[in-house]
Protein backbone atom coordinates (compact mmCIF):
# COMPACT_ATOMS: atom_id res chain seq x y z
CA UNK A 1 165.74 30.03 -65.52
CA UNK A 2 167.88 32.84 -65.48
CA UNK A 3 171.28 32.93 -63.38
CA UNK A 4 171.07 34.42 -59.52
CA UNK A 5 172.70 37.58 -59.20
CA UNK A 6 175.39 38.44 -57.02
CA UNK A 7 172.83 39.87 -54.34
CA UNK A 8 170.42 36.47 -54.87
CA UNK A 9 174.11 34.33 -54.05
CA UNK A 10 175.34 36.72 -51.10
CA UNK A 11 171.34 36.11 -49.60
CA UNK A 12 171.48 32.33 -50.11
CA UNK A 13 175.10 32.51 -48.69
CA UNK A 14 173.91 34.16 -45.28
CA UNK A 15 170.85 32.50 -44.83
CA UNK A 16 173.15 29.09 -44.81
CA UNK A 17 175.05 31.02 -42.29
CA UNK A 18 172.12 32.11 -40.15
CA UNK A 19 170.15 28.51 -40.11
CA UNK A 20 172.11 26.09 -39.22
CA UNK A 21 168.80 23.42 -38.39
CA UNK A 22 168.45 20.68 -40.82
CA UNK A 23 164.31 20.75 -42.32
CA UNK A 24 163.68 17.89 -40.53
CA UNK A 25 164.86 18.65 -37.22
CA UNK A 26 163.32 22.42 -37.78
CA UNK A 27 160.22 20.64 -38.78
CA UNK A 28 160.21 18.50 -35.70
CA UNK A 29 160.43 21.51 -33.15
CA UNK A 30 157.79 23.51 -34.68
CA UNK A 31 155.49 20.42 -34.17
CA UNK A 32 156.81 20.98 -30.17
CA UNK A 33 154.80 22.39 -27.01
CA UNK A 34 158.29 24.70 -26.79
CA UNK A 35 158.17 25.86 -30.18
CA UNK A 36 154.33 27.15 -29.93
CA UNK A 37 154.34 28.88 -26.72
CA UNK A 38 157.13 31.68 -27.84
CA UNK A 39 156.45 34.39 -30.22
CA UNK A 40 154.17 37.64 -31.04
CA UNK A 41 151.03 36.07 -32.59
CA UNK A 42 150.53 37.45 -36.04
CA UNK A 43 146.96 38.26 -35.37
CA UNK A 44 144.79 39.07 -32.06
CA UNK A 45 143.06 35.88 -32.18
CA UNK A 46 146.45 34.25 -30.30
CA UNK A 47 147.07 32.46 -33.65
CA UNK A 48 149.97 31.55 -34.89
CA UNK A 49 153.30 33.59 -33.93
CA UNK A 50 155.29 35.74 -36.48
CA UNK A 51 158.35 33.19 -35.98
CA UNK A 52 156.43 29.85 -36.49
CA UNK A 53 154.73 30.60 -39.40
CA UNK A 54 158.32 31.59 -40.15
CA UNK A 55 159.56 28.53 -38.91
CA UNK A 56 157.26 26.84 -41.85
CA UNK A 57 158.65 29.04 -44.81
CA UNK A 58 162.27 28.07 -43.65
CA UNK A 59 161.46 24.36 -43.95
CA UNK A 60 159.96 24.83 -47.32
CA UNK A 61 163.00 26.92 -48.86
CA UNK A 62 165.03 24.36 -47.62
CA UNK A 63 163.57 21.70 -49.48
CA UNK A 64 163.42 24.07 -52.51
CA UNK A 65 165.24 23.57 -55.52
CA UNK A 66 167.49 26.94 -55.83
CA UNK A 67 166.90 27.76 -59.29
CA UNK A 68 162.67 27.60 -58.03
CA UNK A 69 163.36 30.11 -55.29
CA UNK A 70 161.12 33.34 -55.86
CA UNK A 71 161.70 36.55 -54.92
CA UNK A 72 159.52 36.09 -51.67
CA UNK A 73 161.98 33.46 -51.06
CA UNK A 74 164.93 36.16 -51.09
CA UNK A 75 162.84 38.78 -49.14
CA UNK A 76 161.68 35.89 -46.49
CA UNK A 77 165.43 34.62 -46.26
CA UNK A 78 166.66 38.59 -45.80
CA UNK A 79 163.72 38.63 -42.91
CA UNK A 80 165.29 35.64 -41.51
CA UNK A 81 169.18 36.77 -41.71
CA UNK A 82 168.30 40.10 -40.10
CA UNK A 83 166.14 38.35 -37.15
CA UNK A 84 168.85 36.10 -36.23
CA UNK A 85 171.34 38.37 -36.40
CA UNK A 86 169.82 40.79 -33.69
CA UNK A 87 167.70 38.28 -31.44
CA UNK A 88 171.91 36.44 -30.96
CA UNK A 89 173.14 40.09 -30.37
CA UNK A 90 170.52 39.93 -27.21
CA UNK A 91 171.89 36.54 -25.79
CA UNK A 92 170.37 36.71 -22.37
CA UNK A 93 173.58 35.61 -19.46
CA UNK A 94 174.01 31.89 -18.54
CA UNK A 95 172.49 28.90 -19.36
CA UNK A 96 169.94 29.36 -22.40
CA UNK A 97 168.94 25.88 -23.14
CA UNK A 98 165.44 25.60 -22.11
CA UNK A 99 164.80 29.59 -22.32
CA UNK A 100 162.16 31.49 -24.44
CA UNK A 101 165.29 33.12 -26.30
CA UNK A 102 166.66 30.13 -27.66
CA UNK A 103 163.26 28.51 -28.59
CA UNK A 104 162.21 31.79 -30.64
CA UNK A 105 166.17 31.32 -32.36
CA UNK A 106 165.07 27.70 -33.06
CA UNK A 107 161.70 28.78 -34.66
CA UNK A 108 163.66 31.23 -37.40
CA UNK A 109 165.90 27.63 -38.12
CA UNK A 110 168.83 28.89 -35.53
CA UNK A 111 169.94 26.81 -32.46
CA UNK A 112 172.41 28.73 -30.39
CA UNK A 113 173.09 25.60 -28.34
């Protein structure tokens, strides 16, 4: 396989940075009532949301091998980066433990708790 390059590092670097839930524990939570009832639904059927499906694709690049990352991988990991970057630059005041903004966080692999 051929070596990651510098932009393939700096994306694997942030994405560390930006999920900071362990695959199990982001695994867990999607499985949760919380996790399912936040989120724009990828279709109009009420499907599954935009940030659990993401949710899914977080857990599986975790468990990834580097080197077997694709370029999806990269573009999904940019995706995530950017989305937890502005949803924590619209922390809502007080206490956000049980609030629809945290659980949406959670679902991109971020707990702000």
């Amino acid at each position: 396989m051929a070596a990651k390059t510098d932009d393939e590092q700096d994306t694997w670097r942030e994405f560390k940075d930006a999920v900071n839930m362990a695959p199990a524990r982001l695994e867990k939570w999607l499985e949760s009532d919380e996790s399912k009832s936040v989120g724009a639904s990828k279709g109009t059927s009420g499907g599954e949301s935009v940030g659990h499906d993401s949710g899914r694709k977080i857990v599986s690049i975790l468990r990834a091998k580097k080197a077997d990352l694709t370029e999806a991988d990269y573009a999904h990991m940019r995706k995530v980066v950017g989305y937890v970057h502005r949803h924590l630059a619209q922390r809502p005041s007080g206490d956000v433990r049980e609030t629809p903004w945290r659980y949406s966080l959670m679902n991109w692999g971020h707990d702000p708790a």
